[in-house]
N, C-alpha and C. Protein backbone atom coordinates (compact mmCIF):
# COMPACT_ATOMS: atom_id res chain seq x y z
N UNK A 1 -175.38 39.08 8.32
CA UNK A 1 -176.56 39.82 8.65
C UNK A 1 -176.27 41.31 8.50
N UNK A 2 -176.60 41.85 7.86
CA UNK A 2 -177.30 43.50 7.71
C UNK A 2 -177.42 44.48 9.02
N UNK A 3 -176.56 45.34 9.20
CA UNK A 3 -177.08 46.16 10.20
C UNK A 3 -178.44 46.25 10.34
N UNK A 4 -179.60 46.82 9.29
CA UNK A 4 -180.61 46.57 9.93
C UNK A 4 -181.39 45.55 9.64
N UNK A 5 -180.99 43.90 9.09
CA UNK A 5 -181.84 43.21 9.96
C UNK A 5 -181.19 42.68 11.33
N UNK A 6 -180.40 42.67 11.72
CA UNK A 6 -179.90 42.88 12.92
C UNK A 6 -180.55 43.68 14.00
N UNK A 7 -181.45 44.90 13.60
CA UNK A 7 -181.85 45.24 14.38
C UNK A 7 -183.49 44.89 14.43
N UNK A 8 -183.88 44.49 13.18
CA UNK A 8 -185.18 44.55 13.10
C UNK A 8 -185.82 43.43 14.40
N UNK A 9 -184.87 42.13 14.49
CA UNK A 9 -185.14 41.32 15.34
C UNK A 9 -186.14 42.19 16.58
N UNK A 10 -185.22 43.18 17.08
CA UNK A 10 -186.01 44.07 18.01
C UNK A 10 -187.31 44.08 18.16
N UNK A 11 -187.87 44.55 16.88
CA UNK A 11 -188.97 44.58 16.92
C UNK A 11 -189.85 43.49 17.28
N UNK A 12 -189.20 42.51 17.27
CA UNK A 12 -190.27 41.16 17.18
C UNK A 12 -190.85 40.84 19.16
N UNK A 13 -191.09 41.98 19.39
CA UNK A 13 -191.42 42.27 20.96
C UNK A 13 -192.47 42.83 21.37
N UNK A 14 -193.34 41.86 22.40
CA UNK A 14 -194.42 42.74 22.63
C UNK A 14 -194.11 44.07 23.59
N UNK A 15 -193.31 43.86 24.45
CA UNK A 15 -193.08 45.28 25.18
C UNK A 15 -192.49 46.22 24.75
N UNK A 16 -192.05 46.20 23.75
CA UNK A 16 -191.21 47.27 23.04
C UNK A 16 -192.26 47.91 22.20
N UNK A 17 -193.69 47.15 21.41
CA UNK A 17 -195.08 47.89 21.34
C UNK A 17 -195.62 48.43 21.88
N UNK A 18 -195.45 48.31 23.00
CA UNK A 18 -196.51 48.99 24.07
C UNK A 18 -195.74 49.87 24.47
N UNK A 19 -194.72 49.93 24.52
CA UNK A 19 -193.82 51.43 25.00
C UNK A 19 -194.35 52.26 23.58
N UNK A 20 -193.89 52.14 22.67
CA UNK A 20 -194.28 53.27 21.39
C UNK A 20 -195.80 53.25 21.43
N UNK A 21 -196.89 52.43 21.82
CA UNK A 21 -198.00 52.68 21.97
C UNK A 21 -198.77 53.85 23.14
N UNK A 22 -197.83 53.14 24.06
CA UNK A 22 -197.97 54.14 25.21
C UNK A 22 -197.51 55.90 25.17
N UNK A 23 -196.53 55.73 24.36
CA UNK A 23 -195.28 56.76 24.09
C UNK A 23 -196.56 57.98 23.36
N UNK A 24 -196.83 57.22 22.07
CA UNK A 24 -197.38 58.03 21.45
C UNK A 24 -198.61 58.49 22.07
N UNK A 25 -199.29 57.67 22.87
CA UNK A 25 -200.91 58.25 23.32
C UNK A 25 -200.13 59.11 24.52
N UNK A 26 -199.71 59.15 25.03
CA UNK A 26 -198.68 60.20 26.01
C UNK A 26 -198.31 61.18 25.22
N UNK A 27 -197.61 61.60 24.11
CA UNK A 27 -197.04 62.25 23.37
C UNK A 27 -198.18 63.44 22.78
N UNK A 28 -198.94 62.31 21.91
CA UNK A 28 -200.79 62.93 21.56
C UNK A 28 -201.39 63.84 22.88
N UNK A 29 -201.31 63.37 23.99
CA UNK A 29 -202.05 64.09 24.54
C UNK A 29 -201.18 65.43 25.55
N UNK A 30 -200.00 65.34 24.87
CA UNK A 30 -198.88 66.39 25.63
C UNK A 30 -198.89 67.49 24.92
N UNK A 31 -198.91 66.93 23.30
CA UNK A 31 -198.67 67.86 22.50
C UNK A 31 -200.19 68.58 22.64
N UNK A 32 -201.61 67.87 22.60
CA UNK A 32 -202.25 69.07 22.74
C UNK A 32 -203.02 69.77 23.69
N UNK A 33 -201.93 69.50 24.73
CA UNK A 33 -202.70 70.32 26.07
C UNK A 33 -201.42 71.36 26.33
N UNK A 34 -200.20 71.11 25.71
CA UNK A 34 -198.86 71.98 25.61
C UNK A 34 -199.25 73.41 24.57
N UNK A 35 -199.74 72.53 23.54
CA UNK A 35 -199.61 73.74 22.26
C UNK A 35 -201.06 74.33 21.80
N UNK A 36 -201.99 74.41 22.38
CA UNK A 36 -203.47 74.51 22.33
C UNK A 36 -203.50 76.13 23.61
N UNK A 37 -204.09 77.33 22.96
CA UNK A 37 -203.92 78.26 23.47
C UNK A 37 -204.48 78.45 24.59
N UNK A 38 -204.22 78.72 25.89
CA UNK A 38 -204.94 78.24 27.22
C UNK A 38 -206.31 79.46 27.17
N UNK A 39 -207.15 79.53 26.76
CA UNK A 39 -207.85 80.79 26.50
C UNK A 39 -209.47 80.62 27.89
N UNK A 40 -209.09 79.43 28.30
CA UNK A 40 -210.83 79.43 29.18
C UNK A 40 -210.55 78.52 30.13
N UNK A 41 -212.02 78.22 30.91
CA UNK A 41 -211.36 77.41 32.13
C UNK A 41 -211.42 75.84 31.48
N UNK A 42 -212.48 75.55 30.11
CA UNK A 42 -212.03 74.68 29.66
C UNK A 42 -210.96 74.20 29.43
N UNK A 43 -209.48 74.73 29.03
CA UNK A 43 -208.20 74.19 29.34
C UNK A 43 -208.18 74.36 30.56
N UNK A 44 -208.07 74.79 31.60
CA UNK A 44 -207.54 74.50 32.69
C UNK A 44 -208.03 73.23 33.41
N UNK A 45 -209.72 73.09 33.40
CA UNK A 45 -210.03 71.56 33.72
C UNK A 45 -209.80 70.60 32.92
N UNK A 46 -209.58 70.57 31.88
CA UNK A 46 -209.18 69.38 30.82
C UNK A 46 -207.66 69.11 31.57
N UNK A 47 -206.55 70.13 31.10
CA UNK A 47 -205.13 69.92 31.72
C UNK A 47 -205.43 69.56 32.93
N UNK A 48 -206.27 69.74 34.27
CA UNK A 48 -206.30 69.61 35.08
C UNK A 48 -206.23 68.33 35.20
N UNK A 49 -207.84 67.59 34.39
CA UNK A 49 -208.44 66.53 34.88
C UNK A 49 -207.25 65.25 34.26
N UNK A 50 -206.18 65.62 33.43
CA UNK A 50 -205.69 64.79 32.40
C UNK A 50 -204.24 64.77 33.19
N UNK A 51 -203.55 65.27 33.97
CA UNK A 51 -202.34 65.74 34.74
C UNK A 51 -201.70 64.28 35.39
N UNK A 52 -203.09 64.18 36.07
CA UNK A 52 -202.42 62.92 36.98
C UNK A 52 -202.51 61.65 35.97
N UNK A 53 -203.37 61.53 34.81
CA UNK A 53 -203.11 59.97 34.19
C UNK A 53 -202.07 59.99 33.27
N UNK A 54 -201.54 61.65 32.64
CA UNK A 54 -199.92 61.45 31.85
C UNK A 54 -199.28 61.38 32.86
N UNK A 55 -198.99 61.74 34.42
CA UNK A 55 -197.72 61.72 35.12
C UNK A 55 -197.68 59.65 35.09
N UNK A 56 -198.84 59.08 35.38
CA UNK A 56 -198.72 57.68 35.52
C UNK A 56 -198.42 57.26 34.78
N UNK A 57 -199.14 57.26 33.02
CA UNK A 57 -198.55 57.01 32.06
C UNK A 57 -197.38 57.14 31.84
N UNK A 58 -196.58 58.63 31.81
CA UNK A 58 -194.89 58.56 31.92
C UNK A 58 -194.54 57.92 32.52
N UNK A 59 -194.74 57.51 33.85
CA UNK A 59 -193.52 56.78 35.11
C UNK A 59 -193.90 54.85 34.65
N UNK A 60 -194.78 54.74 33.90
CA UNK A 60 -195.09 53.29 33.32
C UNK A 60 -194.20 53.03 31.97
N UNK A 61 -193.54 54.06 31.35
CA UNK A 61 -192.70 53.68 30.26
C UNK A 61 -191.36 52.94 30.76
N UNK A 62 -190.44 53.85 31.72
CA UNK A 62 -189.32 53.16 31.94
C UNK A 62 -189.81 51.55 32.74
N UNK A 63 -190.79 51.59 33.22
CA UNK A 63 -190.75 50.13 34.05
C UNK A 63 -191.55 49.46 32.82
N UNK A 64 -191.81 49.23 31.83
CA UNK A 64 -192.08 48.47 30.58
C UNK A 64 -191.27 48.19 30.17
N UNK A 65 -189.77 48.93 30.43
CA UNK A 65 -188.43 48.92 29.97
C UNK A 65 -187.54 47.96 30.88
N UNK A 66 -188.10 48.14 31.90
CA UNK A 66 -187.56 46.80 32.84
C UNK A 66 -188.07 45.31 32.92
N UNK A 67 -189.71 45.50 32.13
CA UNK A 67 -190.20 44.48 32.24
C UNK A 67 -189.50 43.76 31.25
N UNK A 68 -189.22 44.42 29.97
CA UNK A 68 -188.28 44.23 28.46
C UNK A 68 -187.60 43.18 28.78
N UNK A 69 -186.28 44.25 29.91
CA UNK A 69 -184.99 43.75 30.28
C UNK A 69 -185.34 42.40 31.04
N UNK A 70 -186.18 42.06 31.58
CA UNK A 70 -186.50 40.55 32.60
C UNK A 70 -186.70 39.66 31.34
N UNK A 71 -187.46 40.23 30.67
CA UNK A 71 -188.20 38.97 29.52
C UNK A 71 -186.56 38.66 28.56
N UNK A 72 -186.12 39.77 28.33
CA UNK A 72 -184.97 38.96 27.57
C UNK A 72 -183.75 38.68 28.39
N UNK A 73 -183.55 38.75 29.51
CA UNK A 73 -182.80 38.02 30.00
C UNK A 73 -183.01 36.71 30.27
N UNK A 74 -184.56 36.43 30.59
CA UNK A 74 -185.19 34.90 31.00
C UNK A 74 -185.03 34.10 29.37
N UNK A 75 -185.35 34.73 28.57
CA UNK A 75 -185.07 34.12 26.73
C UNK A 75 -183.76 33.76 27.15
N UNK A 76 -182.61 34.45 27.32
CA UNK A 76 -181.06 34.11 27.18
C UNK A 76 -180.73 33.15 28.16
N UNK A 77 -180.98 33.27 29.42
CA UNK A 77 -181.05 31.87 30.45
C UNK A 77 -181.74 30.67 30.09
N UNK A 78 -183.12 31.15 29.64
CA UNK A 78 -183.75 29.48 28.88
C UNK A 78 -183.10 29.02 27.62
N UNK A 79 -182.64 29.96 26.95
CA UNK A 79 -181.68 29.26 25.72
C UNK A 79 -180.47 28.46 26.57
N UNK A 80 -179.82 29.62 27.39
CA UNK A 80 -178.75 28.51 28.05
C UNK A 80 -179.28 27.23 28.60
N UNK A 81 -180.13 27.05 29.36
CA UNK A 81 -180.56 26.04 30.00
C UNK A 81 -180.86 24.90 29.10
N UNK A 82 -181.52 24.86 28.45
CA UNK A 82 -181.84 24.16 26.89
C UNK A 82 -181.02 23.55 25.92
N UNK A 83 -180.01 24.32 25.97
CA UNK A 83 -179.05 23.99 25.82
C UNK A 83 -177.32 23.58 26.33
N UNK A 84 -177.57 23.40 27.80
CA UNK A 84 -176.93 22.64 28.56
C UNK A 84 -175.45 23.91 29.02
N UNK A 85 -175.80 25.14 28.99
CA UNK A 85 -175.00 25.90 29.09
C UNK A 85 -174.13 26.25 28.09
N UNK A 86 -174.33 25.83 26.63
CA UNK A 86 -173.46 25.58 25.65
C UNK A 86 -174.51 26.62 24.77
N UNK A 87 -173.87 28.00 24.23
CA UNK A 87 -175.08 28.70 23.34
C UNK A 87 -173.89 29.04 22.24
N UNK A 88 -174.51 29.27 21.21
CA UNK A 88 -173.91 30.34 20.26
C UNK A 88 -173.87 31.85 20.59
N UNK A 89 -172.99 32.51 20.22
CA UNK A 89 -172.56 33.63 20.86
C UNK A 89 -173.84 34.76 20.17
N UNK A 90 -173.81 34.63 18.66
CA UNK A 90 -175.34 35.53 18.03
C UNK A 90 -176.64 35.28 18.60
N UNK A 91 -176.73 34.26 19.49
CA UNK A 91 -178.15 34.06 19.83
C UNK A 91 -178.21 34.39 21.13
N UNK A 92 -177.44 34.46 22.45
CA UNK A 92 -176.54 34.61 23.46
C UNK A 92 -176.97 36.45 23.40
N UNK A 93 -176.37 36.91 22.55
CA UNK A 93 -176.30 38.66 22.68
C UNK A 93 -177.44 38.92 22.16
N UNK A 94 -178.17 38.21 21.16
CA UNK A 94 -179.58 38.90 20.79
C UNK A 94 -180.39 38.92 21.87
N UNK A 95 -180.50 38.01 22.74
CA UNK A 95 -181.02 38.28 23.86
C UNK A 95 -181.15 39.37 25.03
N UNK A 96 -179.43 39.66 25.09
CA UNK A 96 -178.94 40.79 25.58
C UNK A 96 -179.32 41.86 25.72
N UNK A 97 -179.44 42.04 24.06
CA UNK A 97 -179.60 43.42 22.97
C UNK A 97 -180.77 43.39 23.25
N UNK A 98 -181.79 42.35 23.26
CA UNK A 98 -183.27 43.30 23.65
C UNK A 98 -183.50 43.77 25.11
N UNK A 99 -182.56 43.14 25.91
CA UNK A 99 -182.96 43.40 27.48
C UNK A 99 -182.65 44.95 27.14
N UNK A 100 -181.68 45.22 27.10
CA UNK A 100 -181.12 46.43 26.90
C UNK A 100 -181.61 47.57 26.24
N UNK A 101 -181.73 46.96 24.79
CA UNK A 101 -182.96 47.82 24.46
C UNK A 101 -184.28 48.40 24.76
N UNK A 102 -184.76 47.42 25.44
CA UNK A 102 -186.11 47.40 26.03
C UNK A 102 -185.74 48.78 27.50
N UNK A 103 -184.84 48.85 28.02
CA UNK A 103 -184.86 49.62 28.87
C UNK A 103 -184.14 50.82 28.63
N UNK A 104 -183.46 51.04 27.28
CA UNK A 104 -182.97 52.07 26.67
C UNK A 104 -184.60 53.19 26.59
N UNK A 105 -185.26 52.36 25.35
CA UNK A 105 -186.52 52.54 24.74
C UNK A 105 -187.53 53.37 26.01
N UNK A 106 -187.21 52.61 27.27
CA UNK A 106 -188.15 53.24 27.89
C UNK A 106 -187.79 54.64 28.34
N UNK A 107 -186.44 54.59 28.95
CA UNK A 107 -186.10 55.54 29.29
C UNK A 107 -185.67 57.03 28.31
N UNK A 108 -185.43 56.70 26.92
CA UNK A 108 -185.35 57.46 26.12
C UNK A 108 -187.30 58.10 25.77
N UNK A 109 -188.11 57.44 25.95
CA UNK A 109 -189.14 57.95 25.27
C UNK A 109 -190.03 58.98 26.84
N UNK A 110 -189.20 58.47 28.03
CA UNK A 110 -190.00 59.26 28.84
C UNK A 110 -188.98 60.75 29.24
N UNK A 111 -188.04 61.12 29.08
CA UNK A 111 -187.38 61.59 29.57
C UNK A 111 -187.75 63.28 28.86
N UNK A 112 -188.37 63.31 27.68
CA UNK A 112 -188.89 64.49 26.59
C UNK A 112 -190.56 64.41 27.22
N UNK A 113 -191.27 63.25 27.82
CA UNK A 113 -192.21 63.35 28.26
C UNK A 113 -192.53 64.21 29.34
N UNK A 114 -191.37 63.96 30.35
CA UNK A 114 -191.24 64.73 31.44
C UNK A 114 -191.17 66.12 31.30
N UNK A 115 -190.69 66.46 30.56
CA UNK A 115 -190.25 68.27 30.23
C UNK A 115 -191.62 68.95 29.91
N UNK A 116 -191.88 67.96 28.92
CA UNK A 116 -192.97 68.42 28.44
C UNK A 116 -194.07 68.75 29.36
N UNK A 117 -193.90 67.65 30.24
CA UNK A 117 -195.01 67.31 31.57
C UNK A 117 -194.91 68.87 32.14
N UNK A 118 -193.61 68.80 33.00
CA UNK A 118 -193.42 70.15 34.01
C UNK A 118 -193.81 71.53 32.49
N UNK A 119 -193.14 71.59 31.43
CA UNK A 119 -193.58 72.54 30.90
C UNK A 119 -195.30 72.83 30.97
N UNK A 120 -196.00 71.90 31.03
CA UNK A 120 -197.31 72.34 31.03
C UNK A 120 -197.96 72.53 31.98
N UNK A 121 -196.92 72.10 33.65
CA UNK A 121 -197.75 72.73 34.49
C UNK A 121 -197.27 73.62 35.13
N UNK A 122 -196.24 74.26 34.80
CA UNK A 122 -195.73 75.69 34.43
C UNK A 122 -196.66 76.58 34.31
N UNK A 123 -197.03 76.24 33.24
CA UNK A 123 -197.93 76.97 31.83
C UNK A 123 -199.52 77.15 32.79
N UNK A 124 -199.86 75.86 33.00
CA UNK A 124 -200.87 75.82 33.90
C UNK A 124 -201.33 76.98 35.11
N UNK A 125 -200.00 77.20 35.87
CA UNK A 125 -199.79 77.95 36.90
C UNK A 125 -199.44 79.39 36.83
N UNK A 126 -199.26 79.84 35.17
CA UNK A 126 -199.19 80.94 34.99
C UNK A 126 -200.14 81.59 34.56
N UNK A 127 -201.13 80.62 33.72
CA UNK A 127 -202.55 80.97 33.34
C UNK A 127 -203.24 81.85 35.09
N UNK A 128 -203.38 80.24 35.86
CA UNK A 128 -204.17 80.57 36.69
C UNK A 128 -203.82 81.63 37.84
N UNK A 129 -202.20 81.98 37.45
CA UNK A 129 -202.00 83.50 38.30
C UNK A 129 -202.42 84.75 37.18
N UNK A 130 -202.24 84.55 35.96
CA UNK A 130 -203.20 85.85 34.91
C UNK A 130 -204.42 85.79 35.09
N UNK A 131 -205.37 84.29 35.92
CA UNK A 131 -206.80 84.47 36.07
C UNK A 131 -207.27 85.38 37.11
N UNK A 132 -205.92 84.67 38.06
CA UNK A 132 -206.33 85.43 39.32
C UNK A 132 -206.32 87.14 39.72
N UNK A 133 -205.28 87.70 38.78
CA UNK A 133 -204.58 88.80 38.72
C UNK A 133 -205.36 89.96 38.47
């Protein structure tokens, strides 16, 4: 097997979609409430009104990443079981490899979310002390 079809297996996961699904509509809406010039109170109620459903959205990536890690550990126990405790060792770690992955994935895609997060309500709080000023 090929380094990457070795990895492609990965993909063959529904929670590992929904993290890059999630990732990106999180991402989309970071990048343009981050890089969009704060010029009216229209950004400030948009960022406002939008604050609390990216903080939820972020803190839902890493636990998609745990949900990952349950689903492929229960695959690697039902293979064992199924097979009487007796597995092949490639089918044994592919299992592994997605638990793992799955909670790599999450935690790698929220961790640039977060920065981004506090960067914008930073940004937020400096506007509304130049409003006030």
């Amino acid at each position: 097997m090929t380094l990457i079809s070795s990895h492609l297996f990965l993909l063959n996961n529904g929670v590992i979609w929904a993290i890059f699904i999630l990732a990106i509509v999180c991402y989309a809406l970071l990048i343009e409430l981050c890089f969009i010039k704060p010029c009216c109170h229209h950004w400030q109620q948009k960022t406002h009104n939008w604050s609390a459903s990216i903080k939820i959205l972020l803190s839902s990536l890493p636990l998609l990443g745990l949900l990952g890690t349950i689903s492929g550990l229960l695959k690697t126990f039902e293979y064992m079981t199924l097979n009487n405790g007796f597995a092949i060792q490639e089918l044994l770690s592919g299992g592994i490899a997605e638990a793992l992955f799955t909670t790599q994935l999450g935690l790698v895609m929220v961790i640039p979310g977060l920065l981004m997060f506090n960067y914008l309500q930073r940004r937020m709080v400096s506007w509304q002390l130049e409003q006030s000023a």
